[in-house]
Protein backbone atom coordinates (compact mmCIF):
# COMPACT_ATOMS: atom_id res chain seq x y z
CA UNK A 1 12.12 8.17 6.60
CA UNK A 2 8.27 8.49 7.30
CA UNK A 3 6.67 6.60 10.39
CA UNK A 4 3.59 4.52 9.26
CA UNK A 5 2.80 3.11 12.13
CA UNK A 6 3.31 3.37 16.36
CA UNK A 7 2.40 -0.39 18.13
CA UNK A 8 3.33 -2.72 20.65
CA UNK A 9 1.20 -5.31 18.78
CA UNK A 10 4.03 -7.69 17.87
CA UNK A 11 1.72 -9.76 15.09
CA UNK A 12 0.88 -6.22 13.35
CA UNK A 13 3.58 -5.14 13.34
CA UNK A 14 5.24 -8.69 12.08
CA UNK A 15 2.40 -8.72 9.40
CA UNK A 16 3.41 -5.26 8.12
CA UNK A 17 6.51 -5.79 7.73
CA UNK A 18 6.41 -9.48 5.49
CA UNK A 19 3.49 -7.56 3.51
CA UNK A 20 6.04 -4.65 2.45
CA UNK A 21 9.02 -6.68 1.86
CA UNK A 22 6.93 -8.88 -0.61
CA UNK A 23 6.43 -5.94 -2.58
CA UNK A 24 10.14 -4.79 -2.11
CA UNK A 25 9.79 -2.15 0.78
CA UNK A 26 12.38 -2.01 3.64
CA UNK A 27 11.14 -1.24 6.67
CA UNK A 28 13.52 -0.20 10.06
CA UNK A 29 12.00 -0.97 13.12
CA UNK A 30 12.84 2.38 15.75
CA UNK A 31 12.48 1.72 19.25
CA UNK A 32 12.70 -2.10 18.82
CA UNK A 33 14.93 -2.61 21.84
CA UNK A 34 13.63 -0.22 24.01
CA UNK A 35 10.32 -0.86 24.04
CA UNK A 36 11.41 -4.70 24.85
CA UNK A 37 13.71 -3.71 27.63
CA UNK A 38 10.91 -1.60 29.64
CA UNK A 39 8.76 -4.37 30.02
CA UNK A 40 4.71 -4.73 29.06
CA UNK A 41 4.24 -1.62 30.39
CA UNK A 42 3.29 -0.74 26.68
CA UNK A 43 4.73 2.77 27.45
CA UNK A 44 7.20 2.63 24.65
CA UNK A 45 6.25 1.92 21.59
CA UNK A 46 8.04 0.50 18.16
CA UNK A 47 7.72 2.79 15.53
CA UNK A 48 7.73 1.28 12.14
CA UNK A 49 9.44 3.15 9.14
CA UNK A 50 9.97 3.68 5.14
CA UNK A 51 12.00 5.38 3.49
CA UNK A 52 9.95 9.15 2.46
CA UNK A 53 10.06 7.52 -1.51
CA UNK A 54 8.05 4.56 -0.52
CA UNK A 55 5.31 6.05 2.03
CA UNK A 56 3.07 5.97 -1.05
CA UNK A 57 3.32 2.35 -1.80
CA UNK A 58 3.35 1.01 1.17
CA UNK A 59 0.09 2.86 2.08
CA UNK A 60 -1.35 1.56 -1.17
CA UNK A 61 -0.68 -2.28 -0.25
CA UNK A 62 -1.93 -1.95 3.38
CA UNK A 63 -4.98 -0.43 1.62
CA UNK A 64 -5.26 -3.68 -0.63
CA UNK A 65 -5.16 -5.68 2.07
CA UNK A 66 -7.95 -4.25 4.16
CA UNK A 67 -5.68 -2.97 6.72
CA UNK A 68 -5.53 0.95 6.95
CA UNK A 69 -8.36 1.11 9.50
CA UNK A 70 -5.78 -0.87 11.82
CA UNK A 71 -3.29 1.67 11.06
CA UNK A 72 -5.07 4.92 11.18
């Protein structure tokens, strides 16, 4: 698994994920519970994840869709 992206932005992180599985790319969502249980301290964040044989791809589409400066 490779990260692709660290956020507490709940819409980007939505956003990222309907984008991939479009395309056929499962993401896993680390930290999803945590970071909901401290609060909006923001301290924890979700980490968003694809498997190592996808990192490619999915980079690619966020690309195509304007995105990567978001991510970066």
């Amino acid at each position: 698994m490779k990260e692709l992206l660290r956020s507490n932005d709940v819409i980007l992180i939505n956003w990222l994920q309907v984008l991939l599985k479009n395309d056929g790319i499962d993401t896993v969502v680390f930290d999803e519970y945590t970071s909901v249980m401290e609060g909006s301290l923001g301290a924890i964040q979700r980490h968003i994840m694809v498997s190592s044989n996808q990192y490619l791809n999915a980079w690619k589409l966020i690309k195509e869709a304007g995105k990567a400066d978001q991510l970066d």
